[in-house]
Protein backbone atom coordinates (compact mmCIF):
# COMPACT_ATOMS: atom_id res chain seq x y z
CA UNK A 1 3.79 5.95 -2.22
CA UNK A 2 3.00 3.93 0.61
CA UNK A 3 -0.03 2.65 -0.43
CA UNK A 4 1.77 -0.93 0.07
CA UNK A 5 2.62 -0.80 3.24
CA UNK A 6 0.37 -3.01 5.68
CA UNK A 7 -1.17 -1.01 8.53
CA UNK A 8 -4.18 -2.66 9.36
CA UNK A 9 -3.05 -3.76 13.21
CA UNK A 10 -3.89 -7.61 14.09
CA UNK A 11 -6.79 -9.12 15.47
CA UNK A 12 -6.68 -10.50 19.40
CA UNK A 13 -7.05 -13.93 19.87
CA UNK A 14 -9.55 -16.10 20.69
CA UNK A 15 -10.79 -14.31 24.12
CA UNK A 16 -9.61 -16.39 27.38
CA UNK A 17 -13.25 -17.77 28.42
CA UNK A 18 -14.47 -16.90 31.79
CA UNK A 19 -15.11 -19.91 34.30
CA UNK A 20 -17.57 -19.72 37.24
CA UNK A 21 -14.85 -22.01 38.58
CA UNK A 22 -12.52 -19.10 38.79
CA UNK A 23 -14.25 -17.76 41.41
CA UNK A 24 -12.66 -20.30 44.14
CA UNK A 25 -8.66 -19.01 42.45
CA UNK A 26 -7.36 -15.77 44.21
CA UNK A 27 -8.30 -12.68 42.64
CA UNK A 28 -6.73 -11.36 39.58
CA UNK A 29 -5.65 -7.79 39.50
CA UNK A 30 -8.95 -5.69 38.58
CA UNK A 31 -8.36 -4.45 34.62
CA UNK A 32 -10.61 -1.68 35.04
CA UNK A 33 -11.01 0.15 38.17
CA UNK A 34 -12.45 3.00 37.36
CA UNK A 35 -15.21 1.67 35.01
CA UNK A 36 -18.19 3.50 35.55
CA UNK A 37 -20.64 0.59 34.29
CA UNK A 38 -21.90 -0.94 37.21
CA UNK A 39 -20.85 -4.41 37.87
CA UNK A 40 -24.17 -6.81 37.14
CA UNK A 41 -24.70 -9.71 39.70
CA UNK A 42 -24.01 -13.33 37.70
CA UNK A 43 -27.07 -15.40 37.35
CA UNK A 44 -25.72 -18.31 36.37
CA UNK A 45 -27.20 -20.69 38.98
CA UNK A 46 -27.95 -24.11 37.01
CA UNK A 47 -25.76 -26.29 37.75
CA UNK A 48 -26.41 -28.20 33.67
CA UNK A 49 -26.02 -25.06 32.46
CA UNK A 50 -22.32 -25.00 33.76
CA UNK A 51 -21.72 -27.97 32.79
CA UNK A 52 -22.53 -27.68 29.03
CA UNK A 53 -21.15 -24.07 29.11
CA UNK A 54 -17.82 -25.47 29.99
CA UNK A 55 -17.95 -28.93 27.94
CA UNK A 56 -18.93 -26.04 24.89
CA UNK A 57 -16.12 -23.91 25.97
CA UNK A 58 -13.88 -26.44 26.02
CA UNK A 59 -14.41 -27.82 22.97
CA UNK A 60 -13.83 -24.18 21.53
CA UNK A 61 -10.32 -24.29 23.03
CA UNK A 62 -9.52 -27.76 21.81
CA UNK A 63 -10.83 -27.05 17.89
CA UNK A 64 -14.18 -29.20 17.76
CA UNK A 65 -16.48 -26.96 16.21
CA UNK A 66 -19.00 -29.23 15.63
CA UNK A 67 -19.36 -30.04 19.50
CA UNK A 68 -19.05 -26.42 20.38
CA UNK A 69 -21.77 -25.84 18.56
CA UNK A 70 -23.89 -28.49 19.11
CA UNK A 71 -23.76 -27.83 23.11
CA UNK A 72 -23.47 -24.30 22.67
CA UNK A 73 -26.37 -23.44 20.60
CA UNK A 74 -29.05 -24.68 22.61
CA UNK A 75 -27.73 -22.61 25.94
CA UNK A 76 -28.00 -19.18 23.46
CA UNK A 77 -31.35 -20.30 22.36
CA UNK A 78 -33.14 -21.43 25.62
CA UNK A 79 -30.84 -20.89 29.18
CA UNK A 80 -33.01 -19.00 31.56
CA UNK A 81 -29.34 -17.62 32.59
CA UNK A 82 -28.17 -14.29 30.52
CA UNK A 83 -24.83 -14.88 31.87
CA UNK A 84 -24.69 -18.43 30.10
CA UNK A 85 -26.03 -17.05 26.84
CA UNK A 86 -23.60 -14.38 26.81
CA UNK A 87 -20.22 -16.83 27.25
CA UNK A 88 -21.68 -19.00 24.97
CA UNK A 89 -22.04 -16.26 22.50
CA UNK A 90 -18.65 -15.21 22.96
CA UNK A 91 -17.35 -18.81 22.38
CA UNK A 92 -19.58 -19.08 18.81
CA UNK A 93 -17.85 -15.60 18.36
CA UNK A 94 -14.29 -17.64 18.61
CA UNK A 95 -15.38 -20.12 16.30
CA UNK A 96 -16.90 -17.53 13.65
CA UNK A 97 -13.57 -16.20 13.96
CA UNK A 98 -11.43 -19.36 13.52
CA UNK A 99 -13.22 -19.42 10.24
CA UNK A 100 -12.46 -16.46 8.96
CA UNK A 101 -16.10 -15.24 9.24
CA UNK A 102 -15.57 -12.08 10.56
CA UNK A 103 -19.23 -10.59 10.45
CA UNK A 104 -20.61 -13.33 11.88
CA UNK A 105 -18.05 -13.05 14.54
CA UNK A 106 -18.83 -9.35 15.44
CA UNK A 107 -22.29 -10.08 15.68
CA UNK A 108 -22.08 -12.48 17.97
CA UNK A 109 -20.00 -10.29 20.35
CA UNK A 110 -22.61 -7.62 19.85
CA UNK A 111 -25.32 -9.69 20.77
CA UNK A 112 -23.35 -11.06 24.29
CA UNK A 113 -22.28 -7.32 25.16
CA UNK A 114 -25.87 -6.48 24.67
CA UNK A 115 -26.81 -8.92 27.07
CA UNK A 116 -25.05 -6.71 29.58
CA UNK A 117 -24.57 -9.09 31.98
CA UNK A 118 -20.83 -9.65 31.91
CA UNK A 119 -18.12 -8.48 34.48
CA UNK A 120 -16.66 -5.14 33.92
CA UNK A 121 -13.29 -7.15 32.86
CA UNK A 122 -15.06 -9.38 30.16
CA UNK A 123 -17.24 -7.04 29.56
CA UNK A 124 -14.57 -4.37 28.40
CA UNK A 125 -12.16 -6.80 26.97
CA UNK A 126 -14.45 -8.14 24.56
CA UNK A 127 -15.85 -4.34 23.44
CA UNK A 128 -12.03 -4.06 22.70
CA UNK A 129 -12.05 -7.50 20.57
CA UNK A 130 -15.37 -5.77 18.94
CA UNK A 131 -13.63 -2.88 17.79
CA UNK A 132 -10.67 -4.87 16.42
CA UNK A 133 -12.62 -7.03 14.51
CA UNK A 134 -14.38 -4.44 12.86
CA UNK A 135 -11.61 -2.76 12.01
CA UNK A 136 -10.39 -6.44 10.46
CA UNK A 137 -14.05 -6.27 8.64
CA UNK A 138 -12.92 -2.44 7.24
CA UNK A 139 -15.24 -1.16 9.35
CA UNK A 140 -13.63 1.76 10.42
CA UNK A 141 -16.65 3.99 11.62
CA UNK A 142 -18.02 1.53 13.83
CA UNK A 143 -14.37 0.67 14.96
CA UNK A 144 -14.01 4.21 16.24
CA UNK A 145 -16.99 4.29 17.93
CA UNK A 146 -16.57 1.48 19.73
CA UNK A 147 -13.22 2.44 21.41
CA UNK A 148 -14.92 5.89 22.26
CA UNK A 149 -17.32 3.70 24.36
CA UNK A 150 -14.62 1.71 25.56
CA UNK A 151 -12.69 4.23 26.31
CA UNK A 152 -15.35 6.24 28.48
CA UNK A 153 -16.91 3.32 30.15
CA UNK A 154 -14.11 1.75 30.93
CA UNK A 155 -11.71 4.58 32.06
CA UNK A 156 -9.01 3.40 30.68
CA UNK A 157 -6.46 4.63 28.12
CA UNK A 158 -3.80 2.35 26.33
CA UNK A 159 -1.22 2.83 23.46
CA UNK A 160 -2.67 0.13 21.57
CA UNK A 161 -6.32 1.66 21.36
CA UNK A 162 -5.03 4.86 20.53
CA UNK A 163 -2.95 3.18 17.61
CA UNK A 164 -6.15 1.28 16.45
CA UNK A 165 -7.69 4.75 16.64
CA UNK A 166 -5.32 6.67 14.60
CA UNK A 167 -5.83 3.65 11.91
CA UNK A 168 -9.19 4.18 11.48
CA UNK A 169 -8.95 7.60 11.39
CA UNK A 170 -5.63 7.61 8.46
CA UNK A 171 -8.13 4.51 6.42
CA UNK A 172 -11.19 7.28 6.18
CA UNK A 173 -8.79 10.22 5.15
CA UNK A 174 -9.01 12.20 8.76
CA UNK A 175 -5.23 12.74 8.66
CA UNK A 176 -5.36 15.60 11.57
CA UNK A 177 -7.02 13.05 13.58
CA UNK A 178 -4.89 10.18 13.05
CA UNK A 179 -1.68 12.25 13.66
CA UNK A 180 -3.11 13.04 17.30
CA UNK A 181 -3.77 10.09 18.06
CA UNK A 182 -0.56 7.83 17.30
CA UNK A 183 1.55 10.91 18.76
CA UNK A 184 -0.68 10.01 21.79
CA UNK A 185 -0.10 6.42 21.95
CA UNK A 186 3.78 6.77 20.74
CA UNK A 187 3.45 9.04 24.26
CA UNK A 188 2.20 5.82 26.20
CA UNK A 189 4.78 3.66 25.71
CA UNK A 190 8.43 3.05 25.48
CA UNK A 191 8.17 0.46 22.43
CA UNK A 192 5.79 1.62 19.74
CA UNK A 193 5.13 -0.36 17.39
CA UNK A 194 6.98 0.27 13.30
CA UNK A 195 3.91 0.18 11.94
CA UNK A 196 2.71 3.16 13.87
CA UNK A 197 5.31 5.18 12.64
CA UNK A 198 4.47 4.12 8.83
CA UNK A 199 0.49 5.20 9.55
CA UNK A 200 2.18 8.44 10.64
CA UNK A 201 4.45 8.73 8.02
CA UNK A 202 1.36 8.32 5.72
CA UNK A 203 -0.86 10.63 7.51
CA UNK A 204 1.99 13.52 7.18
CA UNK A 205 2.29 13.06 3.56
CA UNK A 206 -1.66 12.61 2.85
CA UNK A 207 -2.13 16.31 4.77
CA UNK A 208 0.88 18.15 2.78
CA UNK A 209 3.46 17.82 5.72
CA UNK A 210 5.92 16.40 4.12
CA UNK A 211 8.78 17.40 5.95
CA UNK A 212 7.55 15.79 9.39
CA UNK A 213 7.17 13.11 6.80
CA UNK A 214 10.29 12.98 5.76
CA UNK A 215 12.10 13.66 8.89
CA UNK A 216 10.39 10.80 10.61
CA UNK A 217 11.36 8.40 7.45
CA UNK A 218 14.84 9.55 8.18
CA UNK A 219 14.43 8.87 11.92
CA UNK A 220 13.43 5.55 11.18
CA UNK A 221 16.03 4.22 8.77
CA UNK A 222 18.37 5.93 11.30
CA UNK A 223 17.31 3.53 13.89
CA UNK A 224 16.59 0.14 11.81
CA UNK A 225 19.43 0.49 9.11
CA UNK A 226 19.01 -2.94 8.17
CA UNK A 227 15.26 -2.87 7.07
CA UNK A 228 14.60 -2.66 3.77
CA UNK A 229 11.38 -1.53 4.31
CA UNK A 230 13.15 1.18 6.30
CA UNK A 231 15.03 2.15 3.34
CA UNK A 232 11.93 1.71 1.14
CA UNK A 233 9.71 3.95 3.27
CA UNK A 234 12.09 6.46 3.85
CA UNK A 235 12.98 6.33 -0.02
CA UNK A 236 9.12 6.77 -0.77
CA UNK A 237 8.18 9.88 1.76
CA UNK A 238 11.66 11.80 0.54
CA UNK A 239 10.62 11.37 -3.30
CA UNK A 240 6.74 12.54 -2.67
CA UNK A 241 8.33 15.42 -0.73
CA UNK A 242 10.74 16.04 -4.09
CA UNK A 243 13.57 15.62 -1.56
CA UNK A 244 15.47 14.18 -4.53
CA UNK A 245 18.79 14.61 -3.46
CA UNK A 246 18.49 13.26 -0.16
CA UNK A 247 16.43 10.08 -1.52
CA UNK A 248 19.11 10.00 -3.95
CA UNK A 249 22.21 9.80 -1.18
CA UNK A 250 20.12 7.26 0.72
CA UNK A 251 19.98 4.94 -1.93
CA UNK A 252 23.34 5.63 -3.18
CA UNK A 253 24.61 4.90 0.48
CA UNK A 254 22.30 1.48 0.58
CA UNK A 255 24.02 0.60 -2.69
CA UNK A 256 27.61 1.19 -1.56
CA UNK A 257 26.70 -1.21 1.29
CA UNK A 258 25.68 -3.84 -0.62
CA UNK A 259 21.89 -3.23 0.40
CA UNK A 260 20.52 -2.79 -2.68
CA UNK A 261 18.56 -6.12 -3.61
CA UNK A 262 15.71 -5.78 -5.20
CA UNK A 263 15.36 -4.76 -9.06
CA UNK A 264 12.92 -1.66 -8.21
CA UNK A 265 15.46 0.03 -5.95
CA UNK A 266 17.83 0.13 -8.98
CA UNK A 267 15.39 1.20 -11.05
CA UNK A 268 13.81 4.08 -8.23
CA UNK A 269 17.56 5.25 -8.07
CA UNK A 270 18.19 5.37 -11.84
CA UNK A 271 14.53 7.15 -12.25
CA UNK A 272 15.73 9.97 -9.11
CA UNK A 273 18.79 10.84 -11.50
CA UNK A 274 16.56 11.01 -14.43
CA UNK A 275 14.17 13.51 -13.08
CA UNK A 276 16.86 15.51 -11.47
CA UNK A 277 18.79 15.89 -14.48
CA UNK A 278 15.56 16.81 -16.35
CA UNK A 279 15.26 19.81 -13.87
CA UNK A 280 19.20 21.10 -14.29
CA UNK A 281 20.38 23.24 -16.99
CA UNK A 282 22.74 20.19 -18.04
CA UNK A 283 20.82 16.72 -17.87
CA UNK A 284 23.95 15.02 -19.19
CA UNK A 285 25.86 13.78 -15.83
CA UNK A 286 22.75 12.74 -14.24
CA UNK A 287 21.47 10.63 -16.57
CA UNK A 288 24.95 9.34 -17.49
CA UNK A 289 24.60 7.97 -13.53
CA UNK A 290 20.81 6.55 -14.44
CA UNK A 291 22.72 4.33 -17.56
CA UNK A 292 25.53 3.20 -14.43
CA UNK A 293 23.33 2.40 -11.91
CA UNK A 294 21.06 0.11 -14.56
CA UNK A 295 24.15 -1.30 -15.51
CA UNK A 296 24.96 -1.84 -12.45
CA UNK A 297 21.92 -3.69 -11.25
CA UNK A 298 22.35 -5.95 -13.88
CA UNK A 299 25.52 -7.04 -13.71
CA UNK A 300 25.00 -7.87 -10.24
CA UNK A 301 21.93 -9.55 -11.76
CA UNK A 302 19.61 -7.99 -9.79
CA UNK A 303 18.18 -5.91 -12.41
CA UNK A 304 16.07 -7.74 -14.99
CA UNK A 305 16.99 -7.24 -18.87
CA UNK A 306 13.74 -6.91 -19.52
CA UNK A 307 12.17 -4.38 -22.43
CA UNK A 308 11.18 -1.67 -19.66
CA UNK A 309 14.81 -2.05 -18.75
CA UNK A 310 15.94 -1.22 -21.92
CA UNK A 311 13.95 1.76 -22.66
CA UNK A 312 15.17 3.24 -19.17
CA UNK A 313 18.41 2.62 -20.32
CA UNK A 314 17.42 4.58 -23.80
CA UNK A 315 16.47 7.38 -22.18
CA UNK A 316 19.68 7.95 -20.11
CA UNK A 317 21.43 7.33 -22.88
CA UNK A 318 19.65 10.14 -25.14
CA UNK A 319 19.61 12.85 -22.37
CA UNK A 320 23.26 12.09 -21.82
CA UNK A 321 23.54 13.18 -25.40
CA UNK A 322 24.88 9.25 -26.39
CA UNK A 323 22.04 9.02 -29.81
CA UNK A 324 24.25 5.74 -30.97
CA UNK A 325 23.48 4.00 -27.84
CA UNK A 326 19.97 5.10 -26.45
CA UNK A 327 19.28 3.86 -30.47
CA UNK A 328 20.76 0.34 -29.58
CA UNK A 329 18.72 -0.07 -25.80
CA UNK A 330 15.58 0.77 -27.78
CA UNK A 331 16.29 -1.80 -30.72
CA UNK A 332 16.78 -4.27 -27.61
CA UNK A 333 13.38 -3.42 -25.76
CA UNK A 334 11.45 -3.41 -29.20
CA UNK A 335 11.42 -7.24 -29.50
CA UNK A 336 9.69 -8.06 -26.17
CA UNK A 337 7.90 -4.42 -25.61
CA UNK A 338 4.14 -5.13 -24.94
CA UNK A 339 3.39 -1.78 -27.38
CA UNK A 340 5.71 -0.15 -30.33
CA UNK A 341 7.04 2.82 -28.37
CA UNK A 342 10.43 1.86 -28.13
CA UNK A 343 10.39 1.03 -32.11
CA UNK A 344 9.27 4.88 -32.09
CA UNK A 345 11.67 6.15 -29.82
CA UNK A 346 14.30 4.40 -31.89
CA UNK A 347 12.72 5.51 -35.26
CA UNK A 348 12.82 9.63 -33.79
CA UNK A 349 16.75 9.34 -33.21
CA UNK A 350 17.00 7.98 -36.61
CA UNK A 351 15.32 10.73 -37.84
CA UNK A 352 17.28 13.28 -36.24
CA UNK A 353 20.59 11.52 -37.44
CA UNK A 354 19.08 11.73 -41.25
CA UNK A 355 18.76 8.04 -41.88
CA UNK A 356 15.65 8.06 -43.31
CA UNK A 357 15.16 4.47 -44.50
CA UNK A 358 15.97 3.14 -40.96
CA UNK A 359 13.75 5.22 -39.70
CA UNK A 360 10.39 4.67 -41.66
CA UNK A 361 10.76 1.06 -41.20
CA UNK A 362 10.99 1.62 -37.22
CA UNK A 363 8.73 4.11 -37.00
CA UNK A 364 6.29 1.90 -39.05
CA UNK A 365 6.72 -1.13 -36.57
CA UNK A 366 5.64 1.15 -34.11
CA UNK A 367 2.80 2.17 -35.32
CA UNK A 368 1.81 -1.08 -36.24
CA UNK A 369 2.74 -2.46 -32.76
CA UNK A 370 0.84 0.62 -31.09
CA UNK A 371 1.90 3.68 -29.83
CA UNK A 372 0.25 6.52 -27.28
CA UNK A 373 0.63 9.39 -29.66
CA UNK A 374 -0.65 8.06 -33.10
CA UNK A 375 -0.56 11.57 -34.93
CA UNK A 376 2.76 12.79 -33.79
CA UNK A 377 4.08 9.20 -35.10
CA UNK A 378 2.33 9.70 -38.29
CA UNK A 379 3.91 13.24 -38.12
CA UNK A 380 7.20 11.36 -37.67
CA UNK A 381 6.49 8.84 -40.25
CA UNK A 382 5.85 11.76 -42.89
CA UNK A 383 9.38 13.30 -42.08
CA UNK A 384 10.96 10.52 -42.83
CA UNK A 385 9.02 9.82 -46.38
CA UNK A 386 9.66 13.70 -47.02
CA UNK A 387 13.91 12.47 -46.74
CA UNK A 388 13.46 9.66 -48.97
CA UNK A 389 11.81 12.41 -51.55
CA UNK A 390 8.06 10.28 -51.32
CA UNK A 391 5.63 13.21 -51.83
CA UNK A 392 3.12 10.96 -51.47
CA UNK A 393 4.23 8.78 -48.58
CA UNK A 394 4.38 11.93 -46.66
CA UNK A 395 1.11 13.17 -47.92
CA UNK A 396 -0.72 10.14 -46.63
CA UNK A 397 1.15 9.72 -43.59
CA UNK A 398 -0.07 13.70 -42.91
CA UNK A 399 -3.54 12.98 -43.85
CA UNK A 400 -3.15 10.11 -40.99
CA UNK A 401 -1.91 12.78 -38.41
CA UNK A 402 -4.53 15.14 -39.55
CA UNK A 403 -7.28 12.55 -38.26
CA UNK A 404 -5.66 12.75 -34.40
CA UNK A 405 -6.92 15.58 -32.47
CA UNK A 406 -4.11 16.32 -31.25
CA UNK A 407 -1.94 16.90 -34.05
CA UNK A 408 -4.83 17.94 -36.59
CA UNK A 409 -3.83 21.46 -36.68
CA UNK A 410 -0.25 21.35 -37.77
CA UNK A 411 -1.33 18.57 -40.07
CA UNK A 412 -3.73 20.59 -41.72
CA UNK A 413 -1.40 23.70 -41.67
CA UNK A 414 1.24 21.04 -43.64
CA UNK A 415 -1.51 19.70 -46.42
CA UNK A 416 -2.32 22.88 -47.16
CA UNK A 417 0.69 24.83 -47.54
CA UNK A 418 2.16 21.71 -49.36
CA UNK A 419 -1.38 21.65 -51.47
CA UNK A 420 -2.42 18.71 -50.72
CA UNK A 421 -5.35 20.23 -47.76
């Protein structure tokens, strides 16, 4: 149900790129105190080197890609300074990333972390950027592995890495896992993020706990009323969970409000009365809400009149006992239906009225137009030539049904005992 909802969280930008300049500006607060990675000593002591690193740099900030890399190529290939090679790494990293070349982009970061020659606040800022851009590659393993190392290097615990966590944890199906850990970084911080919540939401309904589910969709919509994603989510989690009722009073509330406006809500509302009327002893009122809410949709022209429409409408119609008029919503879906089940559907409630003629010729068109059950239609098609007194119609439209597998038995039973078999 909420396989459409986005929850892959976004990428950082480009990094900020470290100066050897900085050095003379007061000290910035230290990011990660408690690191246990030793702080290397810079080696960064030619004085061309800095200059090229920052005219490269630069050039990465102001968009020239072709100067970036034309300076800062040659300083990964042949500076006698790690330190160098490793900011100018992380600078082709930006620019693989401006692209939209994401692989190339973690492996440049991978090679300047490798280096190992970074301070602990670079250093640990761009693991972070690693694991985020393999997570942006779908590269959820690695992605978890990384903030593990990050995370026990660096001594450091955030909301946001434990939400990137739980992400890769709910995209390779380790729901217990991904629970923990956006509870954990919902426990971080005052203002969690939505799409947190819809990765939990997901996570509860993947492992079978589909009240928590539910319950937190309620929360949700409870707190952004207005968001029709809100609504939608909420809508989704209640239906998996069978919470019919309660998915049906939340649309039915949305719609009083005027917040219904998009065709599928209509249609998800009319569908919730179907299904609960098929599970009461008395379909009837249910379904006769299904046909108003359709109606509904459309005269607010929000719903389409479109052939799926129309069958929708057919069916509330028949299971709220109206044959005349679930007879005239499949005539009107038959013309534009993409297959010759409404034609069918049409040709059945013919049949069951006694007008035969009408309902050969329908049934027919169906067939012709292709329909999921062929036998049973054949079956149908035969009860309708045995009205208009054609033996042999029906004969051959039973030696038809007698060729599907799934009606060949009664078919057979029918030739037979009619001595035809």
């Amino acid at each position: 149900m909420l396989a459409g909802v986005a929850l892959l969280l976004g990428v950082a930008s480009s990094p900020a790129l470290a100066r050897k300049s900085d050095d003379a500006k007061p000290k910035k607060e230290v990011l990660y105190p408690n690191a246990t990675r030793v702080e290397p000593k810079l080696d960064l002591t030619s004085e061309k080197d800095q200059k090229n690193l920052n005219e490269g740099l630069d050039a990465v900030n102001a968009g020239d890609k072709a100067k970036a890399e034309k300076v800062l190529q040659p300083i990964i290939d042949g500076s006698k300074s790690k330190y160098a090679q490793a900011l100018a790494l992380q600078g082709m990293a930006s620019l693989h990333y401006n692209d939209g070349d994401i692989k190339g982009a973690i492996a440049s970061l991978q090679r300047s972390l490798a280096l190992g020659v970074m301070p602990n606040d670079t250093y640990f800022q761009l693991m972070y950027m690693l694991a985020q851009f393999q997570m942006a590659d779908e590269q959820y393993q690695p992605a978890l592995d990384t903030i593990a190392k990050w995370r026990a290097e660096g001594k450091k615990e955030t909301a946001d890495s434990y939400a990137l966590e739980g992400n890769a944890d709910y995209r390779l199906n380790k729901y217990p896992e991904a629970i923990a850990a956006i509870n954990k970084a919902k426990s971080l911080t005052d203002k969690p993020q939505p799409t947190w919540d819809q990765i939990l939401m997901a996570s509860y309904s993947e492992s079978g706990q589909n009240d928590k589910a539910a319950a937190l969709a309620q929360s949700q919509l409870n707190t952004n009323p207005d968001d029709p994603n809100a609504l939608n989510n909420a809508v989704a989690v209640l239906t998996q969970a069978q919470k019919y009722p309660q998915a049906i009073q939340m649309l039915e509330s949305a719609r009083a409000a005027g917040k219904l406006t998009k065709d599928t809500q209509y249609v998800n509302l009319a569908k919730l009365y179907l299904i609960t009327g098929q599970d009461s002893s008395d379909p009837a009122p249910n379904a006769t809400k299904a046909g108003q809410v359709l109606e509904d949709g459309i005269s607010k022209g929000v719903v389409k009149t479109d052939a799926d429409t129309y069958v929708l409408l057919g069916q509330s119609a028949e299971l709220a006992n109206n044959t005349g008029k679930a007879i005239d919503y499949y005539n009107k879906a038959e013309p534009t239906a993409t297959d010759g089940e409404p034609a069918l559907r049409s040709g059945r409630l013919l049949l069951s009225e006694n007008k035969y003629s009408q309902a050969r010729t329908l049934i027919q068109k169906g067939i012709d137009k292709g329909v999921k059950h062929k036998g049973t239609a054949y079956m149908l098609l035969a009860e309708a030539e045995r009205g208009l007194k054609n033996k042999p119609g029906a004969i051959d439209a039973m030696k038809k049904a007698a060729q599907d597998p799934e009606t060949a038995a009664k078919a057979k039973a029918w030739l037979q005992k009619s001595g035809a078999g």
